[in-house]
Each structure stands twice: as C-alpha cells, then as structure tokens.
N, C-alpha and C. Protein backbone atom coordinates (compact mmCIF):
# COMPACT_ATOMS: atom_id res chain seq x y z
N UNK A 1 27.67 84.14 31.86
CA UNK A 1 28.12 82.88 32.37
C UNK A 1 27.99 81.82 31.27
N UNK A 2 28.71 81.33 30.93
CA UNK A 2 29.25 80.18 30.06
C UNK A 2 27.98 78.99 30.51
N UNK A 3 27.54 78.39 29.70
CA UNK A 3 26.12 77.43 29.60
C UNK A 3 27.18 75.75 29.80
N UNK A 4 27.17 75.19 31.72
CA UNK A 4 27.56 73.75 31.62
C UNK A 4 26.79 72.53 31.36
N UNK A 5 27.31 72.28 30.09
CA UNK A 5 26.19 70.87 30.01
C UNK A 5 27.15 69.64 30.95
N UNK A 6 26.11 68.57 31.51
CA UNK A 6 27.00 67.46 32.19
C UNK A 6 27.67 66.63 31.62
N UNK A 7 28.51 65.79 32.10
CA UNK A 7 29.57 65.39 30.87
C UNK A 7 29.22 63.55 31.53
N UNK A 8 28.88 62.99 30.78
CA UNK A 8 28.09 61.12 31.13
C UNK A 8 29.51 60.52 31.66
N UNK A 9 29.41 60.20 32.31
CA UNK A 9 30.91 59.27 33.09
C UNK A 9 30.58 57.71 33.02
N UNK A 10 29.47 57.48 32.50
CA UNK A 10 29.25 55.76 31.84
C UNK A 10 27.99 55.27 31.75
N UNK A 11 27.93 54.24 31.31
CA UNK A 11 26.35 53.58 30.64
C UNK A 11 26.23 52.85 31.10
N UNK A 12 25.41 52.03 30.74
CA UNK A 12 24.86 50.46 30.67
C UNK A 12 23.61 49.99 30.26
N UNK A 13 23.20 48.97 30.12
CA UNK A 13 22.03 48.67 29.34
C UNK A 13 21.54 47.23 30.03
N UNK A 14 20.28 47.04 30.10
CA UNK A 14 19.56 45.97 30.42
C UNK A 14 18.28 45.52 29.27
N UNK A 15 18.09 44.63 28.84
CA UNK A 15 16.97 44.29 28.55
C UNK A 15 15.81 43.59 28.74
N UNK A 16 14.67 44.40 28.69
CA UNK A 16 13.52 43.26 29.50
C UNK A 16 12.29 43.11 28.59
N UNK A 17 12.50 41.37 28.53
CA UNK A 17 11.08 41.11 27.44
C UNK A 17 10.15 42.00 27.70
N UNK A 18 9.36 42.20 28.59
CA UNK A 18 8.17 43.02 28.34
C UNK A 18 8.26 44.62 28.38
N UNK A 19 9.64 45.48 29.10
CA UNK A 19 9.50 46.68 29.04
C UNK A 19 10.53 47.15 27.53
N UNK A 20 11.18 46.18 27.02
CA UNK A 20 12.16 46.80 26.24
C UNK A 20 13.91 47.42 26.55
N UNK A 21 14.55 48.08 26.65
CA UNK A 21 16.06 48.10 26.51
C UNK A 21 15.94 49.22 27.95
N UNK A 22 16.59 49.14 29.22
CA UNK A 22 16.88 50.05 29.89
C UNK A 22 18.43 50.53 29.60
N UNK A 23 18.57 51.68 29.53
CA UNK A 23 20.16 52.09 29.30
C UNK A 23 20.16 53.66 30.40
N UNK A 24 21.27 53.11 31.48
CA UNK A 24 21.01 53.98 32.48
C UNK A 24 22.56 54.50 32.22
N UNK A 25 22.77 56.00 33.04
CA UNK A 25 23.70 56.65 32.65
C UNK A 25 23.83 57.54 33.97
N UNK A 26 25.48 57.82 34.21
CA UNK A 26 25.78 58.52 35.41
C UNK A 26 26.50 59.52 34.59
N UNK A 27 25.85 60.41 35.35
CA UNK A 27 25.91 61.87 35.10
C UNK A 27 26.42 62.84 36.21
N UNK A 28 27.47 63.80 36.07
CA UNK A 28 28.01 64.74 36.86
C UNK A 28 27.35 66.31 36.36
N UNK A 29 27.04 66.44 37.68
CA UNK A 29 26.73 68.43 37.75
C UNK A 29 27.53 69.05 38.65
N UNK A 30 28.15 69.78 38.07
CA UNK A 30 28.92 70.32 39.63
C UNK A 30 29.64 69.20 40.24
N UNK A 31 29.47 69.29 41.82
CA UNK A 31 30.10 68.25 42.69
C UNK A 31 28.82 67.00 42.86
N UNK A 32 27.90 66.87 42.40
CA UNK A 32 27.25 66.04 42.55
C UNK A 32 26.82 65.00 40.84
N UNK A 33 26.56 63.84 41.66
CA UNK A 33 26.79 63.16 40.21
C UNK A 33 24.81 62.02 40.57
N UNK A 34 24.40 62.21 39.40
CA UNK A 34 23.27 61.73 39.49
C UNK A 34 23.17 60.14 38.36
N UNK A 35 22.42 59.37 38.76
CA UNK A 35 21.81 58.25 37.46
C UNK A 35 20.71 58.37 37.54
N UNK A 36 20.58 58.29 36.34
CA UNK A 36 19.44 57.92 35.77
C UNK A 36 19.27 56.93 33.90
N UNK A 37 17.84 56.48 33.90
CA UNK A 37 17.43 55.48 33.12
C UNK A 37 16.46 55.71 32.11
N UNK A 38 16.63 55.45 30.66
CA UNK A 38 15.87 56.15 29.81
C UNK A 38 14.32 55.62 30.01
N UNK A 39 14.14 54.55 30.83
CA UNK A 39 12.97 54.16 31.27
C UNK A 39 12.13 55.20 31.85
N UNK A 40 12.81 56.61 32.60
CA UNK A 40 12.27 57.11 33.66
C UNK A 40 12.70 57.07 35.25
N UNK A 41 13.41 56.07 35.38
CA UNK A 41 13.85 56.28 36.44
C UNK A 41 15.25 56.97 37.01
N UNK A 42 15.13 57.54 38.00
CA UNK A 42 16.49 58.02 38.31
C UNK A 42 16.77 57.91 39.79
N UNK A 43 17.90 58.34 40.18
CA UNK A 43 18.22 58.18 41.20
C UNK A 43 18.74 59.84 41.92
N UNK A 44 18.57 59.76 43.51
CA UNK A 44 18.88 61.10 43.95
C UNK A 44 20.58 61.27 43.95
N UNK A 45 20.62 62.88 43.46
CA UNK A 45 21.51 63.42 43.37
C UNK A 45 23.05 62.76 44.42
N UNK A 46 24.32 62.21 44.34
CA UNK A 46 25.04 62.22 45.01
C UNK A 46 26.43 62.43 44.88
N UNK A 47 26.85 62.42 45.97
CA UNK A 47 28.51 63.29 45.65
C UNK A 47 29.63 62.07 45.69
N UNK A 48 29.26 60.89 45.79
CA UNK A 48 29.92 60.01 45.92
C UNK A 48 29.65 59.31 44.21
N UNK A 49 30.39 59.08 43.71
CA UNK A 49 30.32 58.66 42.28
C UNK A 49 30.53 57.49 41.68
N UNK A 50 30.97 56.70 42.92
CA UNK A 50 30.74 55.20 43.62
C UNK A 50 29.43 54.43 43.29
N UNK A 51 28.81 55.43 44.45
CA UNK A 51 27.11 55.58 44.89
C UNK A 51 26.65 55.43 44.10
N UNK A 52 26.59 56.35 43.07
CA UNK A 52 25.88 56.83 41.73
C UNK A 52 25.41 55.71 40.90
N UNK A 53 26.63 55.01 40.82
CA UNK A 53 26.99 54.19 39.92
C UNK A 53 26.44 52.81 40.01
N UNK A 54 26.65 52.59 42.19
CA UNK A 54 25.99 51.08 42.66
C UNK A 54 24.33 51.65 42.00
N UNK A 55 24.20 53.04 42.41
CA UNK A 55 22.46 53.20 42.30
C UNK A 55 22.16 52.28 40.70
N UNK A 56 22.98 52.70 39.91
CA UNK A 56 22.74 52.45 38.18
C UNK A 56 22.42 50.87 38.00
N UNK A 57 23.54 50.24 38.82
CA UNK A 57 23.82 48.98 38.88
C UNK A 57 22.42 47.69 39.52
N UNK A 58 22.18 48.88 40.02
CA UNK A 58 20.79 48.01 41.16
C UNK A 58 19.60 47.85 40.57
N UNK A 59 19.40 49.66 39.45
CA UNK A 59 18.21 49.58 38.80
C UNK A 59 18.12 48.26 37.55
N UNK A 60 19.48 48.12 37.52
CA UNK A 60 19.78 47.20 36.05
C UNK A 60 19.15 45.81 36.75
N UNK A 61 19.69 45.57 37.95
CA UNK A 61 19.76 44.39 38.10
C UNK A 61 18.34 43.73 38.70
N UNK A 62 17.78 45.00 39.41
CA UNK A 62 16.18 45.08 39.62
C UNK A 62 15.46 44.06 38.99
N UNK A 63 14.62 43.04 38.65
CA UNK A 63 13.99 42.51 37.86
C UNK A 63 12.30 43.38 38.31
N UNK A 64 11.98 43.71 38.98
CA UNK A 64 10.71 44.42 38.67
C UNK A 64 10.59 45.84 38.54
C-alpha cells in the first residue's frame, strides 16, 4: 500500500507577545480534515472542512 501523507489546505498565523507566533493549519486525511497549531493545539477530527477551518479561526482569534 502506497504511504498517504496529508496534503495542508491552508494556514494562518497569529502573534502573541508573550507566547510567540501561532501558525495553525488544516489538514485532510481521508474524508476527514483536522486543525491544528504549532503551539500544540488542535482540534477534533472533522468531515466538514468549513468546520475545520472556523475551528483554526477561533484558536487564532482566542486571546487566552
């Protein structure tokens, strides 16, 4: 079986004086598409890629 790596469907970046640069990224596996944030955070797996994306959008906009 052929090895699928996920293919990033978009970025973004936040910066915060005290933690430094968040740059979060939506990611597809299969039928499900996940975000996550080089901070550590991520978000649960979903099939809506919409979703994915508000999830990315929220962590950015998060201030804590």
């Amino acid at each position: 079986m052929a090895e699928q790596r996920p293919e990033a469907t978009g970025t973004a970046t936040r910066t915060d004086p005290l933690d430094g640069a968040h740059r979060t990224e939506v990611v597809e596996r299969g039928s499900f598409t996940f975000a996550s944030c080089a901070c550590g955070w991520f978000a649960p797996g979903r099939r809506s890629r919409d979703k994915a994306r508000r999830d990315a959008a929220e962590h950015l906009a998060d201030p804590g």
